[in-house]
PDB file of N, CA and C in Angstrom:
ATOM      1  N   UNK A   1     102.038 102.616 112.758  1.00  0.00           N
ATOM      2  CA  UNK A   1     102.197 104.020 112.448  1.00  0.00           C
ATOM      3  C   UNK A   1     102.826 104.150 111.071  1.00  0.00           C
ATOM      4  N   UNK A   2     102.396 104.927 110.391  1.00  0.00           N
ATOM      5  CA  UNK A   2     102.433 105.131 108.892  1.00  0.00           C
ATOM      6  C   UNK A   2     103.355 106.526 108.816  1.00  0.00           C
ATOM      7  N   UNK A   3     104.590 106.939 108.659  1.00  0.00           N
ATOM      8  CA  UNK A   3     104.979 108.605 108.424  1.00  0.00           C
ATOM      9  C   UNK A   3     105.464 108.293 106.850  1.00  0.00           C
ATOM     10  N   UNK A   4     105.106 109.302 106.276  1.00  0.00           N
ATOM     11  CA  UNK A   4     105.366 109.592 104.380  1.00  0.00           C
ATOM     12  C   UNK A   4     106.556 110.321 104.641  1.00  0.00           C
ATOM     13  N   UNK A   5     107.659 109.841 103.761  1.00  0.00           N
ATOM     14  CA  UNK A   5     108.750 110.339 103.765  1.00  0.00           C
ATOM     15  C   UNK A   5     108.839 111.279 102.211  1.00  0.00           C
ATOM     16  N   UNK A   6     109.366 112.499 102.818  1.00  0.00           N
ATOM     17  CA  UNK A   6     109.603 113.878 101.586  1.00  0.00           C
ATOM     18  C   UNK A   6     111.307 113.855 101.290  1.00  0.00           C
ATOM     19  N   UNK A   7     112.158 113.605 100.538  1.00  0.00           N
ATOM     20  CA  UNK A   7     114.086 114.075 101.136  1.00  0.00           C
ATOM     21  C   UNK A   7     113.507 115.775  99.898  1.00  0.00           C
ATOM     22  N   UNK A   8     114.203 116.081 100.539  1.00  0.00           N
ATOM     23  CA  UNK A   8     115.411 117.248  99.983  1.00  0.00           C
ATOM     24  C   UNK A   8     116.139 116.837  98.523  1.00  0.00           C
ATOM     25  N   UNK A   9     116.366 117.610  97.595  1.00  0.00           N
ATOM     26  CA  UNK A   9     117.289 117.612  96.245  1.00  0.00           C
ATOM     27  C   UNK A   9     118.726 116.863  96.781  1.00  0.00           C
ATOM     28  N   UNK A  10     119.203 117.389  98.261  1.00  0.00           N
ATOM     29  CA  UNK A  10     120.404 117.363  98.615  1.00  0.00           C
ATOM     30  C   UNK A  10     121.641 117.752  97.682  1.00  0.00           C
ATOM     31  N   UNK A  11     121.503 118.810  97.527  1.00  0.00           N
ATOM     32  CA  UNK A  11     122.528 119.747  97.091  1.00  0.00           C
ATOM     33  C   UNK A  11     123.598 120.177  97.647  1.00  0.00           C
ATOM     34  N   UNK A  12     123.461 120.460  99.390  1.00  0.00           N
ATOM     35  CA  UNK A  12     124.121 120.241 100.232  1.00  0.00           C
ATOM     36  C   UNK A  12     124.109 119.466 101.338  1.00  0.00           C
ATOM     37  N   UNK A  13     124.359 118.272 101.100  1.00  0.00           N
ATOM     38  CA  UNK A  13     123.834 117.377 102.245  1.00  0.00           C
ATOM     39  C   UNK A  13     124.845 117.602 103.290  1.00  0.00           C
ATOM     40  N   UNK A  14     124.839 117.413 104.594  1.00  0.00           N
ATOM     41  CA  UNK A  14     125.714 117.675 105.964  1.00  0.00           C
ATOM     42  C   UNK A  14     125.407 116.415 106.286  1.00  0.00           C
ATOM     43  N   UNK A  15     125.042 115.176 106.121  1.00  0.00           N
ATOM     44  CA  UNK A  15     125.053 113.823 106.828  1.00  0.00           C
ATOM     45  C   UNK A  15     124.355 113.348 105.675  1.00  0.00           C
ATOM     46  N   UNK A  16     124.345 111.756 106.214  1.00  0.00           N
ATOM     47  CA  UNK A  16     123.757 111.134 105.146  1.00  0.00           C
ATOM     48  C   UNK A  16     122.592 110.388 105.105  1.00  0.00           C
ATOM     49  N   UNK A  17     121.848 111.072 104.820  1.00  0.00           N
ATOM     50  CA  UNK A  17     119.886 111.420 105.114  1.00  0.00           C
ATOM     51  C   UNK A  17     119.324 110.013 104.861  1.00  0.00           C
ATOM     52  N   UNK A  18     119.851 109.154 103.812  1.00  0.00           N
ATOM     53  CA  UNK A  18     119.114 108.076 103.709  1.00  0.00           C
ATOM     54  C   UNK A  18     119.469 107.102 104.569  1.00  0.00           C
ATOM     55  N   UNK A  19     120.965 106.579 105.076  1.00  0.00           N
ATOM     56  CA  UNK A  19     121.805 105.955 105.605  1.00  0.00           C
ATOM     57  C   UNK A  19     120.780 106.148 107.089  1.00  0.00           C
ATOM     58  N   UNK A  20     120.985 107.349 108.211  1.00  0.00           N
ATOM     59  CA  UNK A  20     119.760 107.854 109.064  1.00  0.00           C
ATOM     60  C   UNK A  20     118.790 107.356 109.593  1.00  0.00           C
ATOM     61  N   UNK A  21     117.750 107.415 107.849  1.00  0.00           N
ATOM     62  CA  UNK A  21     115.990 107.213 108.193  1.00  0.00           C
ATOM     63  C   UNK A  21     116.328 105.832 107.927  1.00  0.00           C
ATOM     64  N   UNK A  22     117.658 105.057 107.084  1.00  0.00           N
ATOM     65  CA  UNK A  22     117.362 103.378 107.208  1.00  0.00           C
ATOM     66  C   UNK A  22     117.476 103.155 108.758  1.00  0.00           C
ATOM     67  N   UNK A  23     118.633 103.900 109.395  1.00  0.00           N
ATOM     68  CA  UNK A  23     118.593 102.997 111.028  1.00  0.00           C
ATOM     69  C   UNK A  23     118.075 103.637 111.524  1.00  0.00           C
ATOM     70  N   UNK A  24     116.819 104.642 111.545  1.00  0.00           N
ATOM     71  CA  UNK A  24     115.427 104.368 112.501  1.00  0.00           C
ATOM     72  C   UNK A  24     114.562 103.257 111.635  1.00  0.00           C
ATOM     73  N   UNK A  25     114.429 103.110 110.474  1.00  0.00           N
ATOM     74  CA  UNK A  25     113.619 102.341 110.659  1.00  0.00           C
ATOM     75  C   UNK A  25     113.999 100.897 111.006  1.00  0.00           C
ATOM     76  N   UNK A  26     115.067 100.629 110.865  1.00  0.00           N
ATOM     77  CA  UNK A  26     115.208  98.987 111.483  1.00  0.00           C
ATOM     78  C   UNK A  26     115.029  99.406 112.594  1.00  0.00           C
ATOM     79  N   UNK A  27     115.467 100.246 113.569  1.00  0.00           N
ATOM     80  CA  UNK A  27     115.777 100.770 115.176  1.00  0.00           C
ATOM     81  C   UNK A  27     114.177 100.413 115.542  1.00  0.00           C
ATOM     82  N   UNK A  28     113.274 101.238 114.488  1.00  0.00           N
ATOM     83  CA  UNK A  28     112.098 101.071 115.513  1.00  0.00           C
ATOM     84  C   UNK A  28     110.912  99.791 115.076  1.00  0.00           C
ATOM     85  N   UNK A  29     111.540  98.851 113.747  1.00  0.00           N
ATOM     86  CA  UNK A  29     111.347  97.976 113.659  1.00  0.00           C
ATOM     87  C   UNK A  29     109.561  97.862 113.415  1.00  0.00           C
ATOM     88  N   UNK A  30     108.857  96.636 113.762  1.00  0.00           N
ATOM     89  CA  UNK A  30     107.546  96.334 113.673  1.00  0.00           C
ATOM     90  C   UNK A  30     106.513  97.400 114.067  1.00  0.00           C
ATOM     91  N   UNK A  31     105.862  97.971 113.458  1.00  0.00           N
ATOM     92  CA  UNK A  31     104.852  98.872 113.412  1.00  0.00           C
ATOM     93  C   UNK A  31     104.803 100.309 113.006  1.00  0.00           C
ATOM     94  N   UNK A  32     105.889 100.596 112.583  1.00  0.00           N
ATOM     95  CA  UNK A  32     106.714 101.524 112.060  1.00  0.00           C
ATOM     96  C   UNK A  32     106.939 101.331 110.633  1.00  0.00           C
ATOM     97  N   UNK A  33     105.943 102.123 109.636  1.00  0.00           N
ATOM     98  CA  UNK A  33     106.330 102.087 108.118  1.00  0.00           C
ATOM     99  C   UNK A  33     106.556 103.429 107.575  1.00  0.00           C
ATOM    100  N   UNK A  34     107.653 103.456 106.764  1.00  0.00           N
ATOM    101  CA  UNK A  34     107.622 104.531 106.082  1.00  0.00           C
ATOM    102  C   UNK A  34     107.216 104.276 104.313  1.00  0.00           C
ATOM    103  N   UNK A  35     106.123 105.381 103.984  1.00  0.00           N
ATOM    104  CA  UNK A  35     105.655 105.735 102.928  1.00  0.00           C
ATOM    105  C   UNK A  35     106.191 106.430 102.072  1.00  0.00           C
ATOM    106  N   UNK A  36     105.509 106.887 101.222  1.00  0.00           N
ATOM    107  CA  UNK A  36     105.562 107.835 100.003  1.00  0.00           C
ATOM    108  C   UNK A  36     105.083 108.801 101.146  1.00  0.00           C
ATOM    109  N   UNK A  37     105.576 110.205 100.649  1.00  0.00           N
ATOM    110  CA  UNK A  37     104.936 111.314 101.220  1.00  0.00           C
ATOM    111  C   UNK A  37     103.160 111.760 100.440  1.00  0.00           C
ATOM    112  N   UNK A  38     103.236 111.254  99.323  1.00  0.00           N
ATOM    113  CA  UNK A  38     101.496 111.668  99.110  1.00  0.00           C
ATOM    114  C   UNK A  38     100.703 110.447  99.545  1.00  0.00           C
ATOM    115  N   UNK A  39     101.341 109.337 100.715  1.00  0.00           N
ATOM    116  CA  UNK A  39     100.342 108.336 100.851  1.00  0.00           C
ATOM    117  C   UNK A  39      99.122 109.124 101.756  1.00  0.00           C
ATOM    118  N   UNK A  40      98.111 108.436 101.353  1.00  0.00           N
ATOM    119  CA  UNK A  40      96.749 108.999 102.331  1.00  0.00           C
ATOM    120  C   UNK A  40      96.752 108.626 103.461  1.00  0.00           C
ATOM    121  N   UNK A  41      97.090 107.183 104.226  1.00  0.00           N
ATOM    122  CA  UNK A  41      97.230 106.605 105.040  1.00  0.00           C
ATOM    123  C   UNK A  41      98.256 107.347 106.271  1.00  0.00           C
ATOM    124  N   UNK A  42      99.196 107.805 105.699  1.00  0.00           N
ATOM    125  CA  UNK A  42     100.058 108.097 106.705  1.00  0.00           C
ATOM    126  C   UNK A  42      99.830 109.593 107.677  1.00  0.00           C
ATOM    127  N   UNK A  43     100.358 109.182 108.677  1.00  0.00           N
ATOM    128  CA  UNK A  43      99.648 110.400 109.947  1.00  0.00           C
ATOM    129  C   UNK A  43     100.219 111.752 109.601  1.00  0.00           C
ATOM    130  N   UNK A  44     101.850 111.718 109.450  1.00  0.00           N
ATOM    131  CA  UNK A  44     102.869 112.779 109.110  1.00  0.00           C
ATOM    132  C   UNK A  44     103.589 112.904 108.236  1.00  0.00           C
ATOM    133  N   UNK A  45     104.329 113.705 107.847  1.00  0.00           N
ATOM    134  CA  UNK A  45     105.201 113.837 106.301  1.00  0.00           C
ATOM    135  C   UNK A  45     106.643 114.089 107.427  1.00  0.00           C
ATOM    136  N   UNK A  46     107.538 112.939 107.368  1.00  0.00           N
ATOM    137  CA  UNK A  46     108.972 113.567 108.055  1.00  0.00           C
ATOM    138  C   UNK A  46     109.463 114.433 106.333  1.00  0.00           C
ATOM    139  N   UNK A  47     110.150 115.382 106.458  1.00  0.00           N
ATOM    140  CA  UNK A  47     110.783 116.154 105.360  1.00  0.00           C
ATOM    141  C   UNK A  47     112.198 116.098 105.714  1.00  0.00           C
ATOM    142  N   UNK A  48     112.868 115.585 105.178  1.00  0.00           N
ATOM    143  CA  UNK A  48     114.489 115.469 105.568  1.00  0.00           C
ATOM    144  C   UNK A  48     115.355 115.590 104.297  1.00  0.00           C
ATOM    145  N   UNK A  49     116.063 116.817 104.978  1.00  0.00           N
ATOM    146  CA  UNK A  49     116.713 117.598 104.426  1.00  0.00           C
ATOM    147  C   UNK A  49     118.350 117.972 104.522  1.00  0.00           C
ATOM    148  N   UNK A  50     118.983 118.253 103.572  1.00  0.00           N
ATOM    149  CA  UNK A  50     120.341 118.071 104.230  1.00  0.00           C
ATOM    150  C   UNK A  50     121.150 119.390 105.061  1.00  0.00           C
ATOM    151  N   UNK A  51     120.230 120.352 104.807  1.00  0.00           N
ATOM    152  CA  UNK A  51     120.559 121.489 105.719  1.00  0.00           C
ATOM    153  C   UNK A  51     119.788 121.786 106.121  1.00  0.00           C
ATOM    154  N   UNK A  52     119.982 122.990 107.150  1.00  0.00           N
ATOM    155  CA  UNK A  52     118.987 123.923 107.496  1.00  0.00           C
ATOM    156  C   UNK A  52     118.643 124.897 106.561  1.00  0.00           C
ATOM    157  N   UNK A  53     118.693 124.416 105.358  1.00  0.00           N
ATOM    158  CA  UNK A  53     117.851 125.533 104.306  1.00  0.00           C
ATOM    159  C   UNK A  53     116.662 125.299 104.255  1.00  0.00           C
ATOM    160  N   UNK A  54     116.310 123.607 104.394  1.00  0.00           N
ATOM    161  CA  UNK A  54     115.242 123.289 103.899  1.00  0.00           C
ATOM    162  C   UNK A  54     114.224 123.791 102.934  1.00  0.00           C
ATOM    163  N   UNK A  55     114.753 123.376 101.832  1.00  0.00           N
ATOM    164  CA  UNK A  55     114.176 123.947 100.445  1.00  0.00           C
ATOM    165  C   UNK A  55     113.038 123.123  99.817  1.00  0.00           C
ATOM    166  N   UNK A  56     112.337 122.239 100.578  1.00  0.00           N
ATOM    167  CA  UNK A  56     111.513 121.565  99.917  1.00  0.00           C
ATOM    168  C   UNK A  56     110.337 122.781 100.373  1.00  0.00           C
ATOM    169  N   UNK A  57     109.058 122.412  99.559  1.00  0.00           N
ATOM    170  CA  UNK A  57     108.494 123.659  99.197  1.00  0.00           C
ATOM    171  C   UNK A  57     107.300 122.771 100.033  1.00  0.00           C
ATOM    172  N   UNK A  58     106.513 123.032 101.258  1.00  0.00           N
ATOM    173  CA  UNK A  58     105.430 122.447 102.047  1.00  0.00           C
ATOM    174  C   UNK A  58     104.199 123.099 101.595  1.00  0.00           C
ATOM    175  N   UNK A  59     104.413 123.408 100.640  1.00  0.00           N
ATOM    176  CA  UNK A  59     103.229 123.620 100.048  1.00  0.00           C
ATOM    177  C   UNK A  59     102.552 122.458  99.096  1.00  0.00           C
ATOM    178  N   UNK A  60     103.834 121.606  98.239  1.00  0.00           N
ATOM    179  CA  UNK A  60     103.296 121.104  97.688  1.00  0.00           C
ATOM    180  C   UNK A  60     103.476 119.250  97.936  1.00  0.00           C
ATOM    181  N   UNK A  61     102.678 119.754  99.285  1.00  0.00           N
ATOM    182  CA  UNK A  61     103.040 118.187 100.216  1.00  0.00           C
ATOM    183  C   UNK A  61     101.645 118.248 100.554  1.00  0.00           C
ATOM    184  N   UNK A  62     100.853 117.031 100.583  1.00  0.00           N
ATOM    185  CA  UNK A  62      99.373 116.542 101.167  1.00  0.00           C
ATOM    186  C   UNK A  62      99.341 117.357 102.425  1.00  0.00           C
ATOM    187  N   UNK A  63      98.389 118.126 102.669  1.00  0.00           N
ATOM    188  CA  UNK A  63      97.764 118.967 104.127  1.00  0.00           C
ATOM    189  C   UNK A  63      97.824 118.039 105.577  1.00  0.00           C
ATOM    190  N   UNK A  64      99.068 117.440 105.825  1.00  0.00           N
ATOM    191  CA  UNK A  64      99.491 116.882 107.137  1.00  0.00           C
ATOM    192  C   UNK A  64     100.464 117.171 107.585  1.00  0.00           C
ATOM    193  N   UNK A  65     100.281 117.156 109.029  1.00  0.00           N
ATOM    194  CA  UNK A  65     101.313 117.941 110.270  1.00  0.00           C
ATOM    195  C   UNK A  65     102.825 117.457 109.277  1.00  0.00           C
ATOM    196  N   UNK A  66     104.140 117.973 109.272  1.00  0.00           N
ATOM    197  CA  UNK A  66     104.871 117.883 108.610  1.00  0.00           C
ATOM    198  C   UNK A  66     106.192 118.283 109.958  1.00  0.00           C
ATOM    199  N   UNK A  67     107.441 116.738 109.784  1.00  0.00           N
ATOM    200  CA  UNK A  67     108.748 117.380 110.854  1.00  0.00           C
ATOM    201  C   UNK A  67     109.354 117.353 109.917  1.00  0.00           C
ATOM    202  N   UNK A  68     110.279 118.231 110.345  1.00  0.00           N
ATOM    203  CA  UNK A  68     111.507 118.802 109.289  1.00  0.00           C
ATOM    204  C   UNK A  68     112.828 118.378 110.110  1.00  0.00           C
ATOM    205  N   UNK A  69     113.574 117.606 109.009  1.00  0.00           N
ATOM    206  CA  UNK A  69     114.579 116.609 110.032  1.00  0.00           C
ATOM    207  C   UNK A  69     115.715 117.798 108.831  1.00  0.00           C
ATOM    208  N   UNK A  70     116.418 118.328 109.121  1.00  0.00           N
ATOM    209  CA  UNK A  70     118.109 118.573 108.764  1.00  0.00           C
ATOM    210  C   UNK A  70     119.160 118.220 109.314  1.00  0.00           C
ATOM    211  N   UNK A  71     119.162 117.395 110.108  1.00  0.00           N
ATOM    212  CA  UNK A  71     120.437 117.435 111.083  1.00  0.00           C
ATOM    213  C   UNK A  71     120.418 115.609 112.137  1.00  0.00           C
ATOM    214  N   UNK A  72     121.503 115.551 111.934  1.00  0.00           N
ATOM    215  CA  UNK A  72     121.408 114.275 112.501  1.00  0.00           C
ATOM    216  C   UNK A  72     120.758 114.059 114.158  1.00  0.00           C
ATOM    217  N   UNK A  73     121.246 115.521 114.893  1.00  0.00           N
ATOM    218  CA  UNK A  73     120.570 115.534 115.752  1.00  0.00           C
ATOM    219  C   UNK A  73     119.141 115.716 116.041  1.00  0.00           C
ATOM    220  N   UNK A  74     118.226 116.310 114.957  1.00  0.00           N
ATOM    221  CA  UNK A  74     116.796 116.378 114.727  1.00  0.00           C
ATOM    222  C   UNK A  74     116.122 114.912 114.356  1.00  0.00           C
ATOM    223  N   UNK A  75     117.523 114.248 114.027  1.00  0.00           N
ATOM    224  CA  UNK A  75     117.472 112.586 113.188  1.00  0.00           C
ATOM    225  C   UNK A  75     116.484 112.039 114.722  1.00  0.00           C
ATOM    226  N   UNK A  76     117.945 111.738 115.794  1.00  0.00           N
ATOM    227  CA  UNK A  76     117.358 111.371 116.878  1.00  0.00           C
ATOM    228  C   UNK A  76     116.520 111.907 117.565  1.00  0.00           C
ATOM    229  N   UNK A  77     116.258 113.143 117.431  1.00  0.00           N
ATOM    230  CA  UNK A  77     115.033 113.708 117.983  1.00  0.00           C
ATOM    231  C   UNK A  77     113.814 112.975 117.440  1.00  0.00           C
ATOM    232  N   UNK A  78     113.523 112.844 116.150  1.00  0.00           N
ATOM    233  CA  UNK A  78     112.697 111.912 115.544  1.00  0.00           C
ATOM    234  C   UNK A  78     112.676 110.889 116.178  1.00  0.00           C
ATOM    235  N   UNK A  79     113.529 110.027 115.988  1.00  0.00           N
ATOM    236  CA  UNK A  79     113.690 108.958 116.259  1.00  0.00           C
ATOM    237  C   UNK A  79     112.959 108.409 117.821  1.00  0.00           C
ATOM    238  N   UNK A  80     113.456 109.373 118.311  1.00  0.00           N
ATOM    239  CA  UNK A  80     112.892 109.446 120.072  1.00  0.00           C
ATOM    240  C   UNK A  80     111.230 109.591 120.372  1.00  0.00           C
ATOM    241  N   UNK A  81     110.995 110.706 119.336  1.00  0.00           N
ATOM    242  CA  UNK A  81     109.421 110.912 119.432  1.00  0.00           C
ATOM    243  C   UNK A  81     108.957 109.436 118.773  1.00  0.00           C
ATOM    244  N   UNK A  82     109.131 109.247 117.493  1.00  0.00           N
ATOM    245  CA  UNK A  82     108.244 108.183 117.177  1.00  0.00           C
ATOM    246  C   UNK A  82     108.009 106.818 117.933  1.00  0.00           C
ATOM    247  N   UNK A  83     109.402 106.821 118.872  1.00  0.00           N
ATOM    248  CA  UNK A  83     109.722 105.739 119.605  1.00  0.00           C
ATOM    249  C   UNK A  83     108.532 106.140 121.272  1.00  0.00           C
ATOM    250  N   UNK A  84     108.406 107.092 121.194  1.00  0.00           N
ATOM    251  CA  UNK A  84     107.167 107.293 122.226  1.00  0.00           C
ATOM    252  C   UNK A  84     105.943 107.242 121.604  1.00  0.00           C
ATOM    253  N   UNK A  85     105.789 107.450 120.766  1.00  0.00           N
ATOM    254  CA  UNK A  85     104.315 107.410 119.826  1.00  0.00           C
ATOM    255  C   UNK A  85     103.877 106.087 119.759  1.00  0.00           C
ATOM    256  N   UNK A  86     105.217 105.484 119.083  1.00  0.00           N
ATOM    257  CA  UNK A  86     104.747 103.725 119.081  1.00  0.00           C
ATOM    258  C   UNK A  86     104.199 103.156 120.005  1.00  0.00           C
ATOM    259  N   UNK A  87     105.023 103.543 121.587  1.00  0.00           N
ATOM    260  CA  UNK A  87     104.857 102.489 123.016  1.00  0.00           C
ATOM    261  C   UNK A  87     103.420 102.896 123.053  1.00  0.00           C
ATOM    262  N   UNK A  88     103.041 104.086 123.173  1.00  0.00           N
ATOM    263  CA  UNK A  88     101.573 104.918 123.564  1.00  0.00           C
ATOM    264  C   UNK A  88     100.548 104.141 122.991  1.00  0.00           C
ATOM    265  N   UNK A  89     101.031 103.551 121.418  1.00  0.00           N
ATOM    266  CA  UNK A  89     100.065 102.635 120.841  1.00  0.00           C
ATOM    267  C   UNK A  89      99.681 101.477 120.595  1.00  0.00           C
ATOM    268  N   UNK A  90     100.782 100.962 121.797  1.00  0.00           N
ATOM    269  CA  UNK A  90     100.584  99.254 121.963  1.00  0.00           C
ATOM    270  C   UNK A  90     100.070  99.400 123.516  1.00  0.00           C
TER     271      UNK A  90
END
């Protein structure tokens, strides 16, 4: 599974967004890559952001389903879905 990663300016960050998406991705380990957000390959754009302002502009993101992570708890919400997405695909 391929998701393109978008961050935020972080102007106001409330956690620490990169620190996060590093421990899902060791967490979910082999088959699990994160991209560039304009890769072609990838299924989704996670957008992670440091508030709930979310100021990145989804307009000017490649035409794919797009989650909007602000919050550490949306972190593990992620984290949880992709971790069901993966099992579904082995």
């Amino acid at each position: 599974m391929k998701v393109g990663l978008k961050y935020c300016g972080g102007c106001r960050p409330g956690y620490d967004r990169t620190a996060a998406m590093k421990d899902i991705i060791e967490e979910l380990g082999e088959g699990f890559e994160v991209t560039g957000a304009d890769d072609e390959e990838s299924e989704l754009i996670a957008v992670v952001t440091g508030c709930r302002t979310a100021c990145v502009d989804p307009g000017a993101l490649p035409g794919k389903p797009l989650r909007f992570i602000s919050s550490l708890e949306d972190m593990q919400r992620f984290k949880e879905d992709m971790r069901k997405r993966l099992n579904e695909e082995r």
